[in-house]
Each structure stands twice: as structure tokens, then as C-alpha cells.
N, C-alpha and C. Protein backbone atom coordinates (compact mmCIF):
# COMPACT_ATOMS: atom_id res chain seq x y z
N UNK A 1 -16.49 -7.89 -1.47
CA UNK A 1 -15.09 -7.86 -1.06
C UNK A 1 -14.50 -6.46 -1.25
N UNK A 2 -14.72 -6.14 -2.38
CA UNK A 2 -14.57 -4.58 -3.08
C UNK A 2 -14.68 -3.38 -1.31
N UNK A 3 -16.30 -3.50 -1.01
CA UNK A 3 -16.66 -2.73 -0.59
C UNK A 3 -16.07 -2.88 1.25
N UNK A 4 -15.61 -4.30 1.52
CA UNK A 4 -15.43 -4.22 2.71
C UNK A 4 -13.52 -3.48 2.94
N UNK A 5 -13.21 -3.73 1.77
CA UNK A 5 -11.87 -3.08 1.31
C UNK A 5 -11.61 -2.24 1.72
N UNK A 6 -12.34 -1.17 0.68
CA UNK A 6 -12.33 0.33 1.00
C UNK A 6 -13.13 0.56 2.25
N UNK A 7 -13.94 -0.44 3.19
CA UNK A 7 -13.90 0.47 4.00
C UNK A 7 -13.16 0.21 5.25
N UNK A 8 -12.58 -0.77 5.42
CA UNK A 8 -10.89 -0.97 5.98
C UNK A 8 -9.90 0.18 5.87
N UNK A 9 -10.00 0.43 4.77
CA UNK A 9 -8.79 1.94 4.08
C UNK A 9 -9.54 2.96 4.78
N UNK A 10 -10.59 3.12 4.67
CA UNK A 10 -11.05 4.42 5.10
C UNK A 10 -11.01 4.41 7.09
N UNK A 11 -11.08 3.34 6.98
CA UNK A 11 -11.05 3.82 8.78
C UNK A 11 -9.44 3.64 9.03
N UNK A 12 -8.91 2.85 8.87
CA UNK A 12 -7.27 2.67 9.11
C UNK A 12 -6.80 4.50 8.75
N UNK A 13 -7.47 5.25 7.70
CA UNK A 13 -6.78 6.53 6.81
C UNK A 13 -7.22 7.37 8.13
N UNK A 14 -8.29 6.88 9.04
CA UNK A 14 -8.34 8.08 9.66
C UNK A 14 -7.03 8.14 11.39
N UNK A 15 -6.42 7.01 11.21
CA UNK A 15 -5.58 7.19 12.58
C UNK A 15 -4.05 7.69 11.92
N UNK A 16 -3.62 8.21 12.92
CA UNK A 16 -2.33 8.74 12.62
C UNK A 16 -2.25 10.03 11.51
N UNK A 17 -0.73 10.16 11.64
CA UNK A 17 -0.16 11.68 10.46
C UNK A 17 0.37 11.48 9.70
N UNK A 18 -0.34 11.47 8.63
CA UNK A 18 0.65 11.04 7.50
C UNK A 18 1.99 11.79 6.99
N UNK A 19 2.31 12.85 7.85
CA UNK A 19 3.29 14.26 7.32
C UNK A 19 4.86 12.83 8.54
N UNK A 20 4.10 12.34 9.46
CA UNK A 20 4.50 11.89 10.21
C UNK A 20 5.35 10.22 9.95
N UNK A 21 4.16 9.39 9.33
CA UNK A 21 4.33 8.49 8.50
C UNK A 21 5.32 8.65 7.10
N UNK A 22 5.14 9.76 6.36
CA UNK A 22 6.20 10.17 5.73
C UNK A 22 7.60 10.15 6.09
N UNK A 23 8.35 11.06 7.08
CA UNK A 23 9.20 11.26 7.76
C UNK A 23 10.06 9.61 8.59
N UNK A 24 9.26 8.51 8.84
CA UNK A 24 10.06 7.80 8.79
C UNK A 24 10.20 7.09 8.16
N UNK A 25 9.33 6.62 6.81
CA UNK A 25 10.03 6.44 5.59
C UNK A 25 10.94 7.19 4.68
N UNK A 26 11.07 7.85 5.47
CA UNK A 26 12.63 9.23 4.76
C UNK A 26 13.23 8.39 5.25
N UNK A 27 13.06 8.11 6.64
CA UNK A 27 14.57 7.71 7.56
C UNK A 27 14.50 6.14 7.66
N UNK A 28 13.30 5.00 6.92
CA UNK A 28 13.69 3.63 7.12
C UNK A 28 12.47 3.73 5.87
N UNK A 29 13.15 3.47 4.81
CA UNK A 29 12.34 2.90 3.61
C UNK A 29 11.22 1.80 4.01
N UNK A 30 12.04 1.23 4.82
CA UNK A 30 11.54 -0.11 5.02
C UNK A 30 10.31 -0.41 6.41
N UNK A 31 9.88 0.45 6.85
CA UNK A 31 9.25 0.67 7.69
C UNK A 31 7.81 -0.01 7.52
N UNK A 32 7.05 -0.91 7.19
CA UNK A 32 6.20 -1.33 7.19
C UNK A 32 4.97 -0.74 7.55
N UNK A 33 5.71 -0.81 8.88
CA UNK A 33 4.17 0.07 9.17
C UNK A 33 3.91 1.53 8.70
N UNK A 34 5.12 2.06 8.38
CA UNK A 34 4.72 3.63 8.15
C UNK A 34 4.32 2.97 6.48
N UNK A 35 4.79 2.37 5.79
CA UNK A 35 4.26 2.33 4.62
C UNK A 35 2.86 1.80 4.68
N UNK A 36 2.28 1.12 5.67
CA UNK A 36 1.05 0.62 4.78
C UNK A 36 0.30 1.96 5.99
N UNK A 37 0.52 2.09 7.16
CA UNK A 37 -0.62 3.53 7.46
C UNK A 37 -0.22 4.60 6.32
N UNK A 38 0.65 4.81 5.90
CA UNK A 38 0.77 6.16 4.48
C UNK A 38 -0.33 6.02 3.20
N UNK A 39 -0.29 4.84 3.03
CA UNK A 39 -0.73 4.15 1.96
C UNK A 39 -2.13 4.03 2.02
N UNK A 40 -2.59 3.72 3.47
CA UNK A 40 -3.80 3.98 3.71
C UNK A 40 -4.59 5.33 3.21
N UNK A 41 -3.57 6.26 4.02
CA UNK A 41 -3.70 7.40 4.07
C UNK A 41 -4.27 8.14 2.08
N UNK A 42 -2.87 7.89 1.57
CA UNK A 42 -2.94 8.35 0.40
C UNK A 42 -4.38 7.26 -0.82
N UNK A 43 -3.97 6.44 -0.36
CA UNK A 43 -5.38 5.84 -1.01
C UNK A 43 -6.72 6.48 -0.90
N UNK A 44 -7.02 6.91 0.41
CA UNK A 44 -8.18 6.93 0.81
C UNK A 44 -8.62 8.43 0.34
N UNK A 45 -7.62 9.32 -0.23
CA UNK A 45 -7.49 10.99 -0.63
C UNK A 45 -7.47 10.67 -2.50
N UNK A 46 -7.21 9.52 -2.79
CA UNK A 46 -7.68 9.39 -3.82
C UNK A 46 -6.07 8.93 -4.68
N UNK A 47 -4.97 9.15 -4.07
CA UNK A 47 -4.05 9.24 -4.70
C UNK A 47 -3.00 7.94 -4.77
N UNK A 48 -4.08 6.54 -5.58
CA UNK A 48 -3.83 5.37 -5.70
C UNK A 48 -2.18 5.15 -6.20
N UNK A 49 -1.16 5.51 -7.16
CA UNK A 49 -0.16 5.21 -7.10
C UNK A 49 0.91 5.42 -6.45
N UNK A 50 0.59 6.69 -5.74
CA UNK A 50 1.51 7.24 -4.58
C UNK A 50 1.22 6.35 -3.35
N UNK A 51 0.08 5.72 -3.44
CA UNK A 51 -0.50 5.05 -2.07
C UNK A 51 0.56 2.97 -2.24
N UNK A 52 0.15 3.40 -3.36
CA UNK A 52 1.06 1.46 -3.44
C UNK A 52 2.67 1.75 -4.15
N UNK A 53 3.07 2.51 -4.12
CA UNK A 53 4.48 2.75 -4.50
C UNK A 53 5.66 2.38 -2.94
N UNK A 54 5.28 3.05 -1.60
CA UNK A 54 5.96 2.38 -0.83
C UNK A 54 5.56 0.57 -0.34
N UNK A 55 4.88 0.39 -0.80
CA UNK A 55 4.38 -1.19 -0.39
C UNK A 55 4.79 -1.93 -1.55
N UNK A 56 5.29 -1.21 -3.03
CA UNK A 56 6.12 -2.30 -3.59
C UNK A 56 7.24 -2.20 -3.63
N UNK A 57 8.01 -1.24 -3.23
CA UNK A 57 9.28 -1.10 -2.80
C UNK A 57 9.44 -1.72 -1.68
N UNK A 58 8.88 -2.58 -0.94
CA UNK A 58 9.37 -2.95 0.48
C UNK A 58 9.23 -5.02 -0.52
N UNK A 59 8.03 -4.70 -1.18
CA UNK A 59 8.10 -6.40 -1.79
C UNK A 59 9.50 -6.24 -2.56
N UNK A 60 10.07 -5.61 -3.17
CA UNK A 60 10.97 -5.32 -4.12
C UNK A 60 12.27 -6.02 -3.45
N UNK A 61 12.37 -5.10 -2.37
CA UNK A 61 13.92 -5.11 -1.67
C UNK A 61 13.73 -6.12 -0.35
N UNK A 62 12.89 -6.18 0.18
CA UNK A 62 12.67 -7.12 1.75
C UNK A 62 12.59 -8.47 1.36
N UNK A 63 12.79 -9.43 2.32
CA UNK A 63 12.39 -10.84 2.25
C UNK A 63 11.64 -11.34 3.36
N UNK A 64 10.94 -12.70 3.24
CA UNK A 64 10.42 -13.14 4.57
C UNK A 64 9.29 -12.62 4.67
N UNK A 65 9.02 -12.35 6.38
CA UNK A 65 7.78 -11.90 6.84
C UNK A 65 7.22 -10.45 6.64
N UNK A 66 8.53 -9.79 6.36
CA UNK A 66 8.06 -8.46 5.86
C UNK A 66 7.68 -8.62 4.51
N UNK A 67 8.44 -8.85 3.14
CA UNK A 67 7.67 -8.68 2.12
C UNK A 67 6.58 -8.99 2.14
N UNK A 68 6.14 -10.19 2.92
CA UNK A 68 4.80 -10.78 2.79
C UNK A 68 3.96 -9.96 3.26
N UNK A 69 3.93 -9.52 4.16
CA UNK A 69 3.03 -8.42 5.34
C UNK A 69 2.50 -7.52 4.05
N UNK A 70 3.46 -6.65 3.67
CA UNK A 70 3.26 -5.95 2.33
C UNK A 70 2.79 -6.28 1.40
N UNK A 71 3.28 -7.75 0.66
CA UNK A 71 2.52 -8.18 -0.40
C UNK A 71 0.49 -8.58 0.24
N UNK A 72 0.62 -8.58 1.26
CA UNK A 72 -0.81 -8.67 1.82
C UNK A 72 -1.55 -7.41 1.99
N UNK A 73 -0.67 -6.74 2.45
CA UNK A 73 -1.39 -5.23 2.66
C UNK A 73 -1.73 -4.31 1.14
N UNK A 74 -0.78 -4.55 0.19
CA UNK A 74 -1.02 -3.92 -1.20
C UNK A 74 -2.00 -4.90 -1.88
N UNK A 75 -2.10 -5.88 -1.36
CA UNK A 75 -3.45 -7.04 -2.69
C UNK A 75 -4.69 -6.16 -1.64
N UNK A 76 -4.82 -6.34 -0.81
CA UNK A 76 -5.95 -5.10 0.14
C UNK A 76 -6.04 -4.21 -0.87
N UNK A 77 -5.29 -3.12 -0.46
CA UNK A 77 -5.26 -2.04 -1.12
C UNK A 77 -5.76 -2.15 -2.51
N UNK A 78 -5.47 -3.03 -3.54
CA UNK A 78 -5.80 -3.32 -4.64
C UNK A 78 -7.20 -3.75 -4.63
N UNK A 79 -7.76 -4.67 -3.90
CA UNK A 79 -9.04 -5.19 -3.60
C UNK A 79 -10.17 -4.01 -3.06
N UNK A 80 -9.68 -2.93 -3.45
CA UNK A 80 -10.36 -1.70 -2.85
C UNK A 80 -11.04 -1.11 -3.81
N UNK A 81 -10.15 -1.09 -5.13
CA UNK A 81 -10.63 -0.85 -6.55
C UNK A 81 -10.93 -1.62 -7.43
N UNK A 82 -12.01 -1.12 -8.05
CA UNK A 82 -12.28 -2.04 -9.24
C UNK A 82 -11.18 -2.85 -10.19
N UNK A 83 -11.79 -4.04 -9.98
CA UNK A 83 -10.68 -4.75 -11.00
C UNK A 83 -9.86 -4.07 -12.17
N UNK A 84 -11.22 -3.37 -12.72
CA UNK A 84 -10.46 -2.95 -14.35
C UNK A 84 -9.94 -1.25 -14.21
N UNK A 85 -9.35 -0.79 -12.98
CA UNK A 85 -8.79 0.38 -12.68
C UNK A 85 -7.88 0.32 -13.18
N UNK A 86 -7.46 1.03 -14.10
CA UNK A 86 -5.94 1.09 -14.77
C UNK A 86 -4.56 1.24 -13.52
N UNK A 87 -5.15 2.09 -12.61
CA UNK A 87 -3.86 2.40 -11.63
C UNK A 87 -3.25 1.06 -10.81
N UNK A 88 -4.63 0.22 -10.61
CA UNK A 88 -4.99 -1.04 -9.82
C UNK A 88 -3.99 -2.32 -11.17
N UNK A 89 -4.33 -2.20 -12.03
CA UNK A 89 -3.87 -3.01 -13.18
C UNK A 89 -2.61 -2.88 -13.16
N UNK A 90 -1.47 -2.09 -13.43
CA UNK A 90 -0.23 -1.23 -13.11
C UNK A 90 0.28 -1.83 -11.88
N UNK A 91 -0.71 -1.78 -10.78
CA UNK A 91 0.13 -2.17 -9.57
C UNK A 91 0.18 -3.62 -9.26
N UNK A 92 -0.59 -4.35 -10.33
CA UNK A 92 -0.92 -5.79 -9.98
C UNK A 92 0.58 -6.34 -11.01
N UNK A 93 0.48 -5.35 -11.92
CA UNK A 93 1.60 -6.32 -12.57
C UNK A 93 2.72 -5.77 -12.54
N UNK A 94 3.32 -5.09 -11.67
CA UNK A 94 4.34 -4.28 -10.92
C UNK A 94 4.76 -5.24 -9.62
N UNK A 95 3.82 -5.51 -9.26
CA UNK A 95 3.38 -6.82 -7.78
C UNK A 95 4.18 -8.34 -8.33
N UNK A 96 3.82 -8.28 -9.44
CA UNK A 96 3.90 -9.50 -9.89
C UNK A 96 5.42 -9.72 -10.60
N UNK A 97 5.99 -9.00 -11.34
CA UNK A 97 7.21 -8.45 -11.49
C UNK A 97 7.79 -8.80 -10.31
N UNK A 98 7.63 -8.03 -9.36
CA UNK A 98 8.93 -8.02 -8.09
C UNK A 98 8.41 -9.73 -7.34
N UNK A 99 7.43 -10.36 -7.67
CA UNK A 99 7.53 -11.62 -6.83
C UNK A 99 8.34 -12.49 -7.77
N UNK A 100 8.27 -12.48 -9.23
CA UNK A 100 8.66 -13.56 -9.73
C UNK A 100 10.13 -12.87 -10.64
């Protein structure tokens, strides 16, 4: 599961700009899609908390079909790293926080 994860992240990391994807989460926090292609992006460069920080801010503040989309796209993202990753651990119970 691990391995089919990361390699989901890695091909999703290679479409689009992330300078681009940035820029309209300046201008719509809430952008879904720019958050989980960013997230892709930054995951896949190695830079796991910057990569799930806009995908729990959207579980945080959204309701409905969007938080969910997100809360699906960040358990991915999480399912990419080893269980006992400290950064992965952090974001699971950060995840878990904003659901309950």
C-alpha cells in the first residue's frame, strides 16, 4: 500500500507548477485542487509538513464534500510514509484533532 502511495505522489508531482499552485492558494485557501497538486508536489521533494499543512487547513475550516476530498487526499499522502515517520505521526494526529 506504502509503495503504491508514493508512487501516485510521484507521478501526480510531475504535472503542473507548483510556483503556480501556490499563487492560488494565496488567493483561495481553499482551493482543493491547488492544495492537494502542491502537496503532491512538496511531498514528493521531500518536504512532508509543508506538503500536508494546506490539506489540513482545508479539513480544519471546510465542510462536506470538500473536507472529505482532503481528508482522503492527506490519509494518501500519509499512506506514502512509513507508519512510524514522526512527520506522518504529527499529521495523523493533527488530522484527527480537526475531525473530532
Amino acid at each position: 500500500r506504502m509503495a503504491l502511495a508514493r508512487v501516485r505522489v510521484a507521478l501526480r508531482s510531475e504535472e503542473g507548477d507548483p510556483e503556480e499552485f501556490t499563487r492560488r492558494l494565496e488567493s483561495d485557501p481553499l482551493d482543493l485542487e491547488a492544495a492537494s497538486s502542491l502537496a503532491d508536489h512538496l511531498l514528493a521533494r521531500g518536504d512532508a509538513e509543508a506538503a500536508f499543512r494546506p490539506l489540513l487547513h482545508i479539513v480544519t475550516v471546510a465542510d462536506g464534500d470538500t473536507r472529505d476530498a482532503a481528508r482522503r487526499r492527506l490519509v494518501e499522502l500519509l499512506d506514502s510514509l512509513p507508519p512510524d515517520d514522526a512527520r506522518a505521526m504529527a499529521a495523523r494526529r493533527a488530522l484527527s484533532r480537526a475531525l473530532f
